[in-house]
N, C-alpha and C. Protein backbone atom coordinates (compact mmCIF):
# COMPACT_ATOMS: atom_id res chain seq x y z
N UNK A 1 -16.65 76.66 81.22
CA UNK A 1 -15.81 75.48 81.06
C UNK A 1 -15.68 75.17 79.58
N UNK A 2 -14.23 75.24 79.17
CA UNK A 2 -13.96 74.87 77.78
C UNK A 2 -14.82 73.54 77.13
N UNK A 3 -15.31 73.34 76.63
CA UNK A 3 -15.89 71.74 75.76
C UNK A 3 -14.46 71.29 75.32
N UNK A 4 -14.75 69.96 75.84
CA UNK A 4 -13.18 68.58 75.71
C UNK A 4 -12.82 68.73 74.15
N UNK A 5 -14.02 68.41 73.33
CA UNK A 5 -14.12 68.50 72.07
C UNK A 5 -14.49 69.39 71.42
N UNK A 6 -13.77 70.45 70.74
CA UNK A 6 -14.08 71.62 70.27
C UNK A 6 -14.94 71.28 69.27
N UNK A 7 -16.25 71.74 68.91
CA UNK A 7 -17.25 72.16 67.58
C UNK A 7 -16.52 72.32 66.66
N UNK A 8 -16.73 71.66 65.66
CA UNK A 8 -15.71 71.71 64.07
C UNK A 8 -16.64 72.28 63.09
N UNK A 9 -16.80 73.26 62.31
CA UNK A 9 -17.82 74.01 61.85
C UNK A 9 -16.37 74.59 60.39
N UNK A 10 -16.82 73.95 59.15
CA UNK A 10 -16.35 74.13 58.03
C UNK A 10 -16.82 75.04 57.03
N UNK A 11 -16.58 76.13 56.48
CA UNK A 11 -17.13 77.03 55.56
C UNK A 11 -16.30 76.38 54.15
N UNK A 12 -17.50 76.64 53.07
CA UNK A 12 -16.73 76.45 51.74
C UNK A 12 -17.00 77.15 50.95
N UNK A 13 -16.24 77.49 49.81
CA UNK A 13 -16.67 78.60 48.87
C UNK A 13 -15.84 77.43 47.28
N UNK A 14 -15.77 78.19 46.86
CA UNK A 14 -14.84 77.63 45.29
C UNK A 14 -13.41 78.07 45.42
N UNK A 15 -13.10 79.00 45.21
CA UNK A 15 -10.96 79.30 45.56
C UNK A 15 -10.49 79.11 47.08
N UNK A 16 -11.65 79.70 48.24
CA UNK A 16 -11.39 79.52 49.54
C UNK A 16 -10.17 81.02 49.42
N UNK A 17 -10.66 81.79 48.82
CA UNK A 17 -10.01 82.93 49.50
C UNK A 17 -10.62 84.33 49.47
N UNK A 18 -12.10 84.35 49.14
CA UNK A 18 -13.00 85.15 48.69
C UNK A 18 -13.96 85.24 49.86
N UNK A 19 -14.98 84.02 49.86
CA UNK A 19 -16.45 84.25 50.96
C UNK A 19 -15.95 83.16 51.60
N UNK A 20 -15.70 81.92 51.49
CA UNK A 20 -15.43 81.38 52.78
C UNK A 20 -14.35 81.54 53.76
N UNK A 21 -12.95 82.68 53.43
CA UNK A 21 -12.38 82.68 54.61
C UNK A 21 -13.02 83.44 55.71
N UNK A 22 -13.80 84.75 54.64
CA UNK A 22 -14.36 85.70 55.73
C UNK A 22 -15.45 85.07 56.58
N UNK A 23 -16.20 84.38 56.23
CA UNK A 23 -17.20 82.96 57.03
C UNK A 23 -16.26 82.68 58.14
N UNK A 24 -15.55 82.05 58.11
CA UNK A 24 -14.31 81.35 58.87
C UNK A 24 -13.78 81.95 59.94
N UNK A 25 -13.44 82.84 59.31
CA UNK A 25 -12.43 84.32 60.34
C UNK A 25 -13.60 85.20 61.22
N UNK A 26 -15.30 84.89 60.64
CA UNK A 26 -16.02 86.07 61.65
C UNK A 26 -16.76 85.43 62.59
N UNK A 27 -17.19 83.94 62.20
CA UNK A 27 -17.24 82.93 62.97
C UNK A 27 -16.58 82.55 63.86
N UNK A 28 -15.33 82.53 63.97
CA UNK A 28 -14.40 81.73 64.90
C UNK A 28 -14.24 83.15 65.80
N UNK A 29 -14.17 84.32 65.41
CA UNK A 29 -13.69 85.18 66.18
C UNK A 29 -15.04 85.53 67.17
N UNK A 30 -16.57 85.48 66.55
CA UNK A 30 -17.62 85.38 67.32
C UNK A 30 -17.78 84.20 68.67
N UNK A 31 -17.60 83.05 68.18
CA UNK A 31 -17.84 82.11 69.07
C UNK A 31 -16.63 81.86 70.12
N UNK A 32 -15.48 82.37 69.65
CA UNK A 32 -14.39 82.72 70.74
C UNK A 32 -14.97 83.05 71.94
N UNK A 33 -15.99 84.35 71.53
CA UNK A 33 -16.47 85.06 72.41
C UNK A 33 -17.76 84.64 73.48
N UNK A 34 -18.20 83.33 72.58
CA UNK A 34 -19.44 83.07 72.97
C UNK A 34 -18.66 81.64 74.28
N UNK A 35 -17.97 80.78 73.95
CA UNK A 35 -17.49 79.72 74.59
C UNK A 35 -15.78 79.63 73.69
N UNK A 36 -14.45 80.32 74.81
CA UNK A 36 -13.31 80.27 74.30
C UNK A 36 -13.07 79.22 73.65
N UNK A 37 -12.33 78.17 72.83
CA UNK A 37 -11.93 76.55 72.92
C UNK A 37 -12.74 75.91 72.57
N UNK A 38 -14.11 76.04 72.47
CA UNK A 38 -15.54 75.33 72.08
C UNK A 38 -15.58 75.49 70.75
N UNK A 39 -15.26 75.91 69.84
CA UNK A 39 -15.30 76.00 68.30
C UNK A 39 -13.68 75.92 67.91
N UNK A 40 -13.92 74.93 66.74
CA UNK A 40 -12.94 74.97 65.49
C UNK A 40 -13.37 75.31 64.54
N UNK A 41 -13.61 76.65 63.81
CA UNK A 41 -14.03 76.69 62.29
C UNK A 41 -12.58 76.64 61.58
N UNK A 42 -13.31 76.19 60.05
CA UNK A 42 -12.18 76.25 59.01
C UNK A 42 -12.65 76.66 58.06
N UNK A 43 -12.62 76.35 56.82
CA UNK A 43 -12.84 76.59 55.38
C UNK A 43 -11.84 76.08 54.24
N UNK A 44 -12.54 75.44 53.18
CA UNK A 44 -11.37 75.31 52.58
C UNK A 44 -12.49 75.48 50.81
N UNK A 45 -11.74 75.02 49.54
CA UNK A 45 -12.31 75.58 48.04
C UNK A 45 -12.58 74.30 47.72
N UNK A 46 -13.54 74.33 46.89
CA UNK A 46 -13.82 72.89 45.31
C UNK A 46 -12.97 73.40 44.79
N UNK A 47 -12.27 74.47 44.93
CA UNK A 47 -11.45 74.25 43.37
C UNK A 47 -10.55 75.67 43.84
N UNK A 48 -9.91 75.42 45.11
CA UNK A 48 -8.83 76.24 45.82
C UNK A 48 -7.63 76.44 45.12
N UNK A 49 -7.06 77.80 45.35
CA UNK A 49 -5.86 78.27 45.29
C UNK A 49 -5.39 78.39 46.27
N UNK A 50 -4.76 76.92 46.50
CA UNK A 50 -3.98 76.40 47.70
C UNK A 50 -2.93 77.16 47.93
N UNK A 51 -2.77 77.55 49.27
CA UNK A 51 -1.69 78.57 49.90
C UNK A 51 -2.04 80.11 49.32
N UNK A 52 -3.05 80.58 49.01
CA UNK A 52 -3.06 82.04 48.35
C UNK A 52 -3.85 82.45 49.68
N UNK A 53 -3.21 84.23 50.09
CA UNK A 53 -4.07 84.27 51.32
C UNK A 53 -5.54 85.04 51.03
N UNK A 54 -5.80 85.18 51.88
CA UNK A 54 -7.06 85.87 51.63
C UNK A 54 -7.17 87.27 50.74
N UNK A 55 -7.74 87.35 50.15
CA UNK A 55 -8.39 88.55 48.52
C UNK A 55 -8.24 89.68 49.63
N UNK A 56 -7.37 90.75 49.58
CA UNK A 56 -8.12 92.34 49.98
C UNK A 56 -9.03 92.68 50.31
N UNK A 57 -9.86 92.82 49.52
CA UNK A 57 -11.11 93.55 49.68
C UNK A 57 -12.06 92.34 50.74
N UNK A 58 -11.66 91.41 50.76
CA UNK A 58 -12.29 89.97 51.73
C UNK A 58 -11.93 90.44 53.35
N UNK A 59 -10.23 90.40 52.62
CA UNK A 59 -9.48 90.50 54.13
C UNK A 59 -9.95 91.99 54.90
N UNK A 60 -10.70 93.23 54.14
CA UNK A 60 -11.09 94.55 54.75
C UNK A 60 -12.28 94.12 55.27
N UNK A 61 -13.14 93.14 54.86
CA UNK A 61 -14.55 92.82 55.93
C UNK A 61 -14.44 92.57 56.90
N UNK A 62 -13.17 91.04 56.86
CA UNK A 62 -12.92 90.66 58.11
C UNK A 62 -12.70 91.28 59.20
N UNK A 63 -11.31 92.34 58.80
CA UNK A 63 -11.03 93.32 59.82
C UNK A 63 -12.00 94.26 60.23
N UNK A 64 -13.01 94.81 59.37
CA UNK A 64 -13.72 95.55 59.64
C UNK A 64 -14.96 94.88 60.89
N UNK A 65 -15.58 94.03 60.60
CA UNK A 65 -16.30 93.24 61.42
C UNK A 65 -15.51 92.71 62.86
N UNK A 66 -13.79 92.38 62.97
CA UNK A 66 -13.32 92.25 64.16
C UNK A 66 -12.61 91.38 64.51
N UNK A 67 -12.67 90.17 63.17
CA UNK A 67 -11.70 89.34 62.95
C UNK A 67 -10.62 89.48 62.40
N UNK A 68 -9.51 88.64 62.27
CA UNK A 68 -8.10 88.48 61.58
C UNK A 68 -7.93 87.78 60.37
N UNK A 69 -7.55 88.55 59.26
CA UNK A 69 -7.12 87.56 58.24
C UNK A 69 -5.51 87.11 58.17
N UNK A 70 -5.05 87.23 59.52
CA UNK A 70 -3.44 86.70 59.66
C UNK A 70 -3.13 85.47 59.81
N UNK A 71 -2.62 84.84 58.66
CA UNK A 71 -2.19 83.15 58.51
C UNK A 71 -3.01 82.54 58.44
N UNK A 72 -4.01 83.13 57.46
CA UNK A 72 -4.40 82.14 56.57
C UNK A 72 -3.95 81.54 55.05
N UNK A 73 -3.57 80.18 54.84
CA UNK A 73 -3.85 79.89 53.73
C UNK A 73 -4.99 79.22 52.95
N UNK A 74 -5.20 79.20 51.63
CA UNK A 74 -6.58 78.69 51.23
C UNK A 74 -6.28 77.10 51.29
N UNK A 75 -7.34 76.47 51.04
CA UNK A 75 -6.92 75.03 50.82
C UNK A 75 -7.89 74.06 50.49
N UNK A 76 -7.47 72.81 50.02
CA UNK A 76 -8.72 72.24 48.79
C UNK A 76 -9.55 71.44 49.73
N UNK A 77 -10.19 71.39 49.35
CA UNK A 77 -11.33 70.57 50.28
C UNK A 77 -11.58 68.85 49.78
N UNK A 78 -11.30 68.12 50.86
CA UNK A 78 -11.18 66.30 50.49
C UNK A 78 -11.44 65.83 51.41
N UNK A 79 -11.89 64.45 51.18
CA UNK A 79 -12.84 63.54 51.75
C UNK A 79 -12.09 63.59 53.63
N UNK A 80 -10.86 63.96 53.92
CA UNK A 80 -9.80 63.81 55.23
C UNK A 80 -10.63 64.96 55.71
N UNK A 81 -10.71 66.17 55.64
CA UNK A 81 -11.07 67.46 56.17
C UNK A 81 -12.92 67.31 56.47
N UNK A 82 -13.49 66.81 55.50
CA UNK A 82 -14.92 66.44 55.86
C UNK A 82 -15.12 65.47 56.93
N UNK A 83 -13.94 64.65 57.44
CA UNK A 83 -14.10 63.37 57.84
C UNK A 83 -14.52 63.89 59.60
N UNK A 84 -13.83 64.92 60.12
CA UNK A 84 -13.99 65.10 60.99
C UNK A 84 -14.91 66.24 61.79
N UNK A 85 -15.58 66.66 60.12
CA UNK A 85 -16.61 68.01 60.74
C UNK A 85 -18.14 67.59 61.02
N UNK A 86 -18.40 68.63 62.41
CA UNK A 86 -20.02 68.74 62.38
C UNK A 86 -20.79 69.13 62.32
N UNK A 87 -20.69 70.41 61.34
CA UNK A 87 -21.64 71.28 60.45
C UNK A 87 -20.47 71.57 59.41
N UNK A 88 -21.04 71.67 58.05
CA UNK A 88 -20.72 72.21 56.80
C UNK A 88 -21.55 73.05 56.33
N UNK A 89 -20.81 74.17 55.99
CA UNK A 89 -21.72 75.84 55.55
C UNK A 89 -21.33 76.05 54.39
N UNK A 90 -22.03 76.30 53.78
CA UNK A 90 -21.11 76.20 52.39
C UNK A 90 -22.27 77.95 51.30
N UNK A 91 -21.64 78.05 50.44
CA UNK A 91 -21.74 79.55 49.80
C UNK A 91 -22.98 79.50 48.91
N UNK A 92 -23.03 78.32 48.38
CA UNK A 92 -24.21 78.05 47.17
C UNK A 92 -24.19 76.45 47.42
N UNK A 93 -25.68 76.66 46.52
CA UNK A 93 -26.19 75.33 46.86
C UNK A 93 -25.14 74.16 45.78
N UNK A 94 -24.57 74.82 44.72
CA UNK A 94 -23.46 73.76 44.48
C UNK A 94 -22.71 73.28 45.19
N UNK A 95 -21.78 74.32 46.12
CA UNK A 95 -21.07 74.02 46.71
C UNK A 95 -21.52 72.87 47.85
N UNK A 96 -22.75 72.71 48.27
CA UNK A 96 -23.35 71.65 48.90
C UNK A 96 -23.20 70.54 48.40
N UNK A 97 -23.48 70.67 46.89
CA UNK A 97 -23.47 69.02 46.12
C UNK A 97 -22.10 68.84 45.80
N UNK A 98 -21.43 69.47 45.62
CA UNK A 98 -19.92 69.34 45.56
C UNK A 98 -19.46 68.73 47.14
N UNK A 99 -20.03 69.16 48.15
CA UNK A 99 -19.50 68.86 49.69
C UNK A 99 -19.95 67.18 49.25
N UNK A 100 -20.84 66.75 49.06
CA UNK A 100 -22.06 65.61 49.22
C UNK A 100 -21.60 64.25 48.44
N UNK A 101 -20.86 64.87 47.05
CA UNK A 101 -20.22 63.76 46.03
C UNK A 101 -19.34 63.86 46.62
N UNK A 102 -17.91 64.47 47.62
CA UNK A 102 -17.24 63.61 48.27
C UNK A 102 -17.47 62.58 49.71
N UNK A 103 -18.52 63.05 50.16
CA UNK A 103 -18.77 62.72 51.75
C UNK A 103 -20.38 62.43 51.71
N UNK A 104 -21.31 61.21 51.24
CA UNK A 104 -22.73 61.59 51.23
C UNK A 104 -23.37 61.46 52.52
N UNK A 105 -22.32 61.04 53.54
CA UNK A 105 -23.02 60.94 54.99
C UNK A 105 -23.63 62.16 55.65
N UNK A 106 -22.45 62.91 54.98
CA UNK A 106 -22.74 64.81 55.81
C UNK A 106 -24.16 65.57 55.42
N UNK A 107 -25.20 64.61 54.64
CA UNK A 107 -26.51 65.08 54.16
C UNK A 107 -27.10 65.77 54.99
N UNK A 108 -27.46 65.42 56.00
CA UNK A 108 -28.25 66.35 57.33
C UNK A 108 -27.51 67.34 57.82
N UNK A 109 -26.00 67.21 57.49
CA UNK A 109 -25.07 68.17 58.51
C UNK A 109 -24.46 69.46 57.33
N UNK A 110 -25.08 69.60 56.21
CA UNK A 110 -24.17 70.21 55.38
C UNK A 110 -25.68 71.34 55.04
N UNK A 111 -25.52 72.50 55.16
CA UNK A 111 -26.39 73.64 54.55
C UNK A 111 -25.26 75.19 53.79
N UNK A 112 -26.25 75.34 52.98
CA UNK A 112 -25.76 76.76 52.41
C UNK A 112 -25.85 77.58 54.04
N UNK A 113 -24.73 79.07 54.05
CA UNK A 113 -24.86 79.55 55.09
C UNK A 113 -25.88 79.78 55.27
N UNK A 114 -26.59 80.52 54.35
CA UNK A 114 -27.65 81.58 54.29
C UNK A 114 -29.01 80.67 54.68
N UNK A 115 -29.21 79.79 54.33
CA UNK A 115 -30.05 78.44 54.80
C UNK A 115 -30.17 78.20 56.14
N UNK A 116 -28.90 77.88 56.53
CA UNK A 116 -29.20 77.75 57.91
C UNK A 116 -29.07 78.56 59.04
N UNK A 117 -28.89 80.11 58.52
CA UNK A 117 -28.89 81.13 59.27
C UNK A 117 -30.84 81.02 59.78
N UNK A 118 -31.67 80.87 57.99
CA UNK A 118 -32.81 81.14 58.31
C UNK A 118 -33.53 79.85 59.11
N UNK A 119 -33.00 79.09 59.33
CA UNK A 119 -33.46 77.57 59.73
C UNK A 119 -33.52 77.66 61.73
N UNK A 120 -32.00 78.58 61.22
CA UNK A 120 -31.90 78.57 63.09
C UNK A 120 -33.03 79.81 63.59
N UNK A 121 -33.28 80.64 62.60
CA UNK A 121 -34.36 81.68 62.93
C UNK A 121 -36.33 80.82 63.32
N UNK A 122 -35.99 79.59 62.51
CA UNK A 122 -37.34 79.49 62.31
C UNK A 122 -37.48 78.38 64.41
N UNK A 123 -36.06 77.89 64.15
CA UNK A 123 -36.12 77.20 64.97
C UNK A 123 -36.39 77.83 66.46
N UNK A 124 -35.91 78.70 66.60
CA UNK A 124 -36.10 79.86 67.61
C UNK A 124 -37.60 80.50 67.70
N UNK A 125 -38.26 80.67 66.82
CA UNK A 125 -39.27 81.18 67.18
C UNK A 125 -40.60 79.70 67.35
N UNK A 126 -39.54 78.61 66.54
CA UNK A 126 -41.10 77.34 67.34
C UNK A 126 -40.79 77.26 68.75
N UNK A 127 -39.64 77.52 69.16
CA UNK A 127 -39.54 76.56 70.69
C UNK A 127 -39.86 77.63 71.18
N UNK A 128 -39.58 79.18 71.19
CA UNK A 128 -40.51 80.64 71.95
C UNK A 128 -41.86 80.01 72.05
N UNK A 129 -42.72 79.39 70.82
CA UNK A 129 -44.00 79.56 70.93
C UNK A 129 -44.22 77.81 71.85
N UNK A 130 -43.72 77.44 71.42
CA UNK A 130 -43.55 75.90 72.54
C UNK A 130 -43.64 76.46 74.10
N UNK A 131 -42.65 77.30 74.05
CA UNK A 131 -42.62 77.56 75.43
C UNK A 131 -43.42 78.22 76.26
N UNK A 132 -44.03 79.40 75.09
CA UNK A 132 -45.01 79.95 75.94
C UNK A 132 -46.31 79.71 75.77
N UNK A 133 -46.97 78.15 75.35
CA UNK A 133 -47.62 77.86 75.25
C UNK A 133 -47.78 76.76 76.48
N UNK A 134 -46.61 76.26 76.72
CA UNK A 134 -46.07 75.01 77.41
C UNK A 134 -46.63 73.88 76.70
N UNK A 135 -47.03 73.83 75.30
CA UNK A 135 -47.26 72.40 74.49
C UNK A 135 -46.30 71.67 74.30
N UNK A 136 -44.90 72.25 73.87
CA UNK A 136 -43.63 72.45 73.13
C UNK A 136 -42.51 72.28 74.06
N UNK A 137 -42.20 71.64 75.55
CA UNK A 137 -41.23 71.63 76.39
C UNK A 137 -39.75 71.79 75.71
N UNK A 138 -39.03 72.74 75.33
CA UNK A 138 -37.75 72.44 75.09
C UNK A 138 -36.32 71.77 76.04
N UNK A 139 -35.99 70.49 75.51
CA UNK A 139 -35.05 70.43 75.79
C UNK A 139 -33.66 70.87 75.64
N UNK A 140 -33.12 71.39 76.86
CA UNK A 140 -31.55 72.12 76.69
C UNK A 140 -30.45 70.89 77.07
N UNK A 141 -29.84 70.91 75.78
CA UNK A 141 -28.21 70.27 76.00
C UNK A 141 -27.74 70.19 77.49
N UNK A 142 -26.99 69.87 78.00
CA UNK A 142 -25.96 70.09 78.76
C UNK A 142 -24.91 70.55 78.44
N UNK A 143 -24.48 70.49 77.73
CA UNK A 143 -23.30 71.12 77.00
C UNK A 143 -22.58 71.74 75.64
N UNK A 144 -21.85 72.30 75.21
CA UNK A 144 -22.19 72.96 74.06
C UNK A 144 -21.87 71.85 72.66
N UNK A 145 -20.74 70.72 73.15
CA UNK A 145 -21.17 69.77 72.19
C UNK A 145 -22.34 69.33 71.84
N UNK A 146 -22.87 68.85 72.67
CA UNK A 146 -23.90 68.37 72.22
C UNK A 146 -24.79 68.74 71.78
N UNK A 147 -25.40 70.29 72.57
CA UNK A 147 -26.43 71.03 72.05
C UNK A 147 -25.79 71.41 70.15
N UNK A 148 -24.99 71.41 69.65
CA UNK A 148 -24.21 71.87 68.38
C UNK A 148 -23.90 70.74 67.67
N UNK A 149 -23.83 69.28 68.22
CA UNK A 149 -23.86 68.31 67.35
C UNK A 149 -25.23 67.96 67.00
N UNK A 150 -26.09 67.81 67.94
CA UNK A 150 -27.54 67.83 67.84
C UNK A 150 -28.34 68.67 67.31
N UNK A 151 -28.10 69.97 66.70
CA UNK A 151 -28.63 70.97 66.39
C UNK A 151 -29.12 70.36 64.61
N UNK A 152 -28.19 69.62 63.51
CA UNK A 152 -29.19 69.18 62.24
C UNK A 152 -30.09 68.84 62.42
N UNK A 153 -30.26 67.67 63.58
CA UNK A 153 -31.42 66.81 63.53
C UNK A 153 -32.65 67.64 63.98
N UNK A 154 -32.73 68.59 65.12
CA UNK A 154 -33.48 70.21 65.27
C UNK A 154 -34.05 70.22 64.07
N UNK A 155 -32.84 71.06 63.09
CA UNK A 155 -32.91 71.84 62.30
C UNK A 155 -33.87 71.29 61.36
N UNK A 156 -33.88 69.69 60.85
CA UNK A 156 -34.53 69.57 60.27
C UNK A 156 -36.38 69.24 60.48
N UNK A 157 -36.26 69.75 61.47
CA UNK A 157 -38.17 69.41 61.85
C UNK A 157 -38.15 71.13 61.21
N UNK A 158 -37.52 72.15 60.91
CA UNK A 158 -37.83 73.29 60.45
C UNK A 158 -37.81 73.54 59.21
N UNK A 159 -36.83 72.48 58.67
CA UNK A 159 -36.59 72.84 57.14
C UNK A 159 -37.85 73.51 56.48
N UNK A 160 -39.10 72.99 56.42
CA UNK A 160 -40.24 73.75 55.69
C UNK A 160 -40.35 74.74 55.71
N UNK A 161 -40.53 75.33 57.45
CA UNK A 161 -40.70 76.63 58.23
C UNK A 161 -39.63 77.86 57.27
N UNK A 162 -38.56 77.48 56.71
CA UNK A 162 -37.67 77.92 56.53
C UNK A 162 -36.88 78.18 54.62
N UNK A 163 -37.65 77.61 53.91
CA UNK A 163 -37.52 77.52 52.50
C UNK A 163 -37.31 78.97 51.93
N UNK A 164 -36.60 78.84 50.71
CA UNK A 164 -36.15 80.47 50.25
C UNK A 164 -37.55 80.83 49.35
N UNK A 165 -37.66 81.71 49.34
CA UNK A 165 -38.66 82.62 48.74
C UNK A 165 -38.11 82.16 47.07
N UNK A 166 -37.09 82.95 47.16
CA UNK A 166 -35.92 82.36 45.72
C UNK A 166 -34.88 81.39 45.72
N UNK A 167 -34.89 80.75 44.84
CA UNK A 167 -33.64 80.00 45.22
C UNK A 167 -32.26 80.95 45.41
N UNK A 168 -31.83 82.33 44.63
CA UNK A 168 -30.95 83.36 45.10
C UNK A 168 -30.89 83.29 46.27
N UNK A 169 -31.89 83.69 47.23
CA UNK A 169 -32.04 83.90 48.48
C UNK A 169 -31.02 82.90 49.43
N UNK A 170 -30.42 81.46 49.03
CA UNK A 170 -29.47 80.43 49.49
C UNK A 170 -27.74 80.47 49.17
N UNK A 171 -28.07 81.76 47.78
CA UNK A 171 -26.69 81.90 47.52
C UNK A 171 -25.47 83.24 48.25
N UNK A 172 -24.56 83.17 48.02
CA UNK A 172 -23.46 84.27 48.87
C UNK A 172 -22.79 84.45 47.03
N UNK A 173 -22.68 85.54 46.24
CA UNK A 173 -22.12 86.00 45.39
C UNK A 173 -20.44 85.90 45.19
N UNK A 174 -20.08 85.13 44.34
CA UNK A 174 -18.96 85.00 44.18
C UNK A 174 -18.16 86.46 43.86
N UNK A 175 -17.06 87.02 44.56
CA UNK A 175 -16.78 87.92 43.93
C UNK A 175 -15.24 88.46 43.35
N UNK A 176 -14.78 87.20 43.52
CA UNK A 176 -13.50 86.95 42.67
C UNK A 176 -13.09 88.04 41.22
N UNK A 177 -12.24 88.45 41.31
CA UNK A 177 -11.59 89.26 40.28
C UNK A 177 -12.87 90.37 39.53
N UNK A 178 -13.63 90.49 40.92
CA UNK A 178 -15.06 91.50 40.33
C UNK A 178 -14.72 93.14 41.00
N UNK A 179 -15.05 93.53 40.82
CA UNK A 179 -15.27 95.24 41.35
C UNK A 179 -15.29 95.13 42.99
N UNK A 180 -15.33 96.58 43.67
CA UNK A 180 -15.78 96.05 44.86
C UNK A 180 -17.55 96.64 45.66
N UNK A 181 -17.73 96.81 44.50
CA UNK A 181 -19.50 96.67 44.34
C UNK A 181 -19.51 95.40 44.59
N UNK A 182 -19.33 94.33 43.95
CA UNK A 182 -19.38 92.94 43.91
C UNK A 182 -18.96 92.39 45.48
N UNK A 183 -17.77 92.71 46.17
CA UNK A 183 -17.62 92.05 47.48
C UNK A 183 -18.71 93.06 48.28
N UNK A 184 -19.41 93.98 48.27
CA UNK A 184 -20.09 94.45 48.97
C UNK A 184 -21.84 93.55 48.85
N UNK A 185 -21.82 93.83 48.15
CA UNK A 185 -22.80 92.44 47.71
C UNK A 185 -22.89 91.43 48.74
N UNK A 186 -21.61 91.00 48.40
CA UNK A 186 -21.29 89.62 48.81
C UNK A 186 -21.42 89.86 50.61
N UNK A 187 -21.10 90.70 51.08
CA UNK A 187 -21.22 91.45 52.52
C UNK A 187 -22.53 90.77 52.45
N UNK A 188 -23.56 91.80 52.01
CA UNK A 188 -24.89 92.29 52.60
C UNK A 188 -25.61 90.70 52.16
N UNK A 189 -24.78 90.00 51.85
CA UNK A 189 -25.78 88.64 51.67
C UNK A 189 -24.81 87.75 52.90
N UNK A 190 -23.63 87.61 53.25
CA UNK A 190 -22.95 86.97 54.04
C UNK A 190 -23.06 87.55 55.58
N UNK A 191 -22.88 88.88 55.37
CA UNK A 191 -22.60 89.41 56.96
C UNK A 191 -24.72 89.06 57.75
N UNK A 192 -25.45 88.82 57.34
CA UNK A 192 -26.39 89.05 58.01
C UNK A 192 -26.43 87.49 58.73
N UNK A 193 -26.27 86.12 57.54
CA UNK A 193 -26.26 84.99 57.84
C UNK A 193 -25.60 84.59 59.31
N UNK A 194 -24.00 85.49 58.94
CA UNK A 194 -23.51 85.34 60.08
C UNK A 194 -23.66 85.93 61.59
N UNK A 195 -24.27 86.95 61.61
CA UNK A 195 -24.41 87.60 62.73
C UNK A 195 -25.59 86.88 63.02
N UNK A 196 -26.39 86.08 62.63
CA UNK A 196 -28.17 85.05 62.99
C UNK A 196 -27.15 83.62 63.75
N UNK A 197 -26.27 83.97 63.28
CA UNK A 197 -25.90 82.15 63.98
C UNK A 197 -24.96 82.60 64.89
N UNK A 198 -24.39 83.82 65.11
CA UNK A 198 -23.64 84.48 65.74
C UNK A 198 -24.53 85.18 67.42
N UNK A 199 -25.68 85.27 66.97
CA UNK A 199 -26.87 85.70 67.97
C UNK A 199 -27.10 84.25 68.43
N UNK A 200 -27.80 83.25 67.80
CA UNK A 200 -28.43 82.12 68.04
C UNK A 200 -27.31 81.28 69.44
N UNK A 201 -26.01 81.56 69.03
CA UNK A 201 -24.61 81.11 69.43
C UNK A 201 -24.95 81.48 70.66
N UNK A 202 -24.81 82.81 70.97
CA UNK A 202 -24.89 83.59 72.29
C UNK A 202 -26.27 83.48 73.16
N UNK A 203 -27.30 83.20 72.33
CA UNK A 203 -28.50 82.73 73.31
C UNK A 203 -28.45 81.51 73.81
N UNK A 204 -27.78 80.42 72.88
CA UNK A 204 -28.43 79.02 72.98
C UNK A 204 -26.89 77.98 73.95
N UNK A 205 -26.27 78.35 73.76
CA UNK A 205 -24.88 77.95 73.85
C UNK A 205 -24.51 77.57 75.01
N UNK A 206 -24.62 76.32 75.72
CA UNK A 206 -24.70 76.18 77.23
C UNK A 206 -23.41 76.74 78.03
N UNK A 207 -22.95 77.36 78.61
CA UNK A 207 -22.04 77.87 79.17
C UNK A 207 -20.87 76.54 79.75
């Protein structure tokens, strides 16, 4: 059963035509799969090249991984587009404080991807050990709103569990007008984030 209210899940990068469309485009095409109609992702830049479509070498991940980079444009990111999301993913931890000085409510709801790829990892293995301890009863959503609007407040009994080794370790490599060594990079730090919340999606996700 479709959710009434589709999950609004925002990726951000800086131009919005580099790492956050491919966020956007592998996300939405994953959770399609997980619950049709139950997700809205988007993405948009701090400092977008509004209407430019997605970079080449961006748009070959997408396709390669299974998504579409057809009709997208980039677009700037403002206080209207934050107003209605309930997770913000964003590329680097600037791009967080950049999300935060327009919108400071979204504090609990706004993580680097790569952050809360590892957050949902840590979170998964307390409630395994909850469970098979039976100390730890997990409660399941009823539905996929809720279990997905409710998921920061989760997330944050893990934040510790979950801290970067490096602070690098939170960032996705910009790779704008770079080689394509550089978007491959940018892959092997983006594509893993996403396939952890892309798994987490498909386990946790109430039907």
């Amino acid at each position: 059963m479709e959710s009434p209210t589709p999950v609004r899940i925002l990726t951000v990068c800086t131009g919005n035509i580099c790492r956050s469309p491919v966020a956007e485009r592998l996300l939405q095409a994953g959770l399609d799969q997980v619950l049709p109609g139950g997700f809205e992702v988007r993405s948009a830049g701090t400092r977008a090249m509004v209407g430019s479509p997605i970079q080449p070498l961006s748009a070959d991940i997408v396709n390669m991984y299974g998504g579409t980079d057809q009709g997208f444009a980039a677009r700037q990111l403002n206080p209207k587009i934050l107003r209605d999301t309930d997770i913000v993913l964003t590329m680097t931890s600037k791009h967080r404080g950049e999300v935060l000085q327009l919108d400071a409510s979204l504090l609990k709801r706004t993580f680097t991807i790569r952050e809360f790829a590892r957050m949902l990892e840590a979170l998964e293995e307390r409630d395994a050990a909850g469970e098979a301890t039976g100390t730890a009863p997990v409660e399941k959503a009823s539905d996929a709103g809720a279990m997905w609007r409710g998921l920061p407040a989760r997330l944050a009994s893990v934040r510790h569990l979950a801290l970067a080794a490096d602070s690098a370790d939170n960032e996705v490599i910009d790779p704008y007008k770079r080689g394509p060594e550089v978007y491959r990079q940018m892959e092997d730090e983006l594509a893993p984030a996403i396939l952890t919340i892309l798994r987490y999606a498909r386990l946790n996700t109430p039907a």
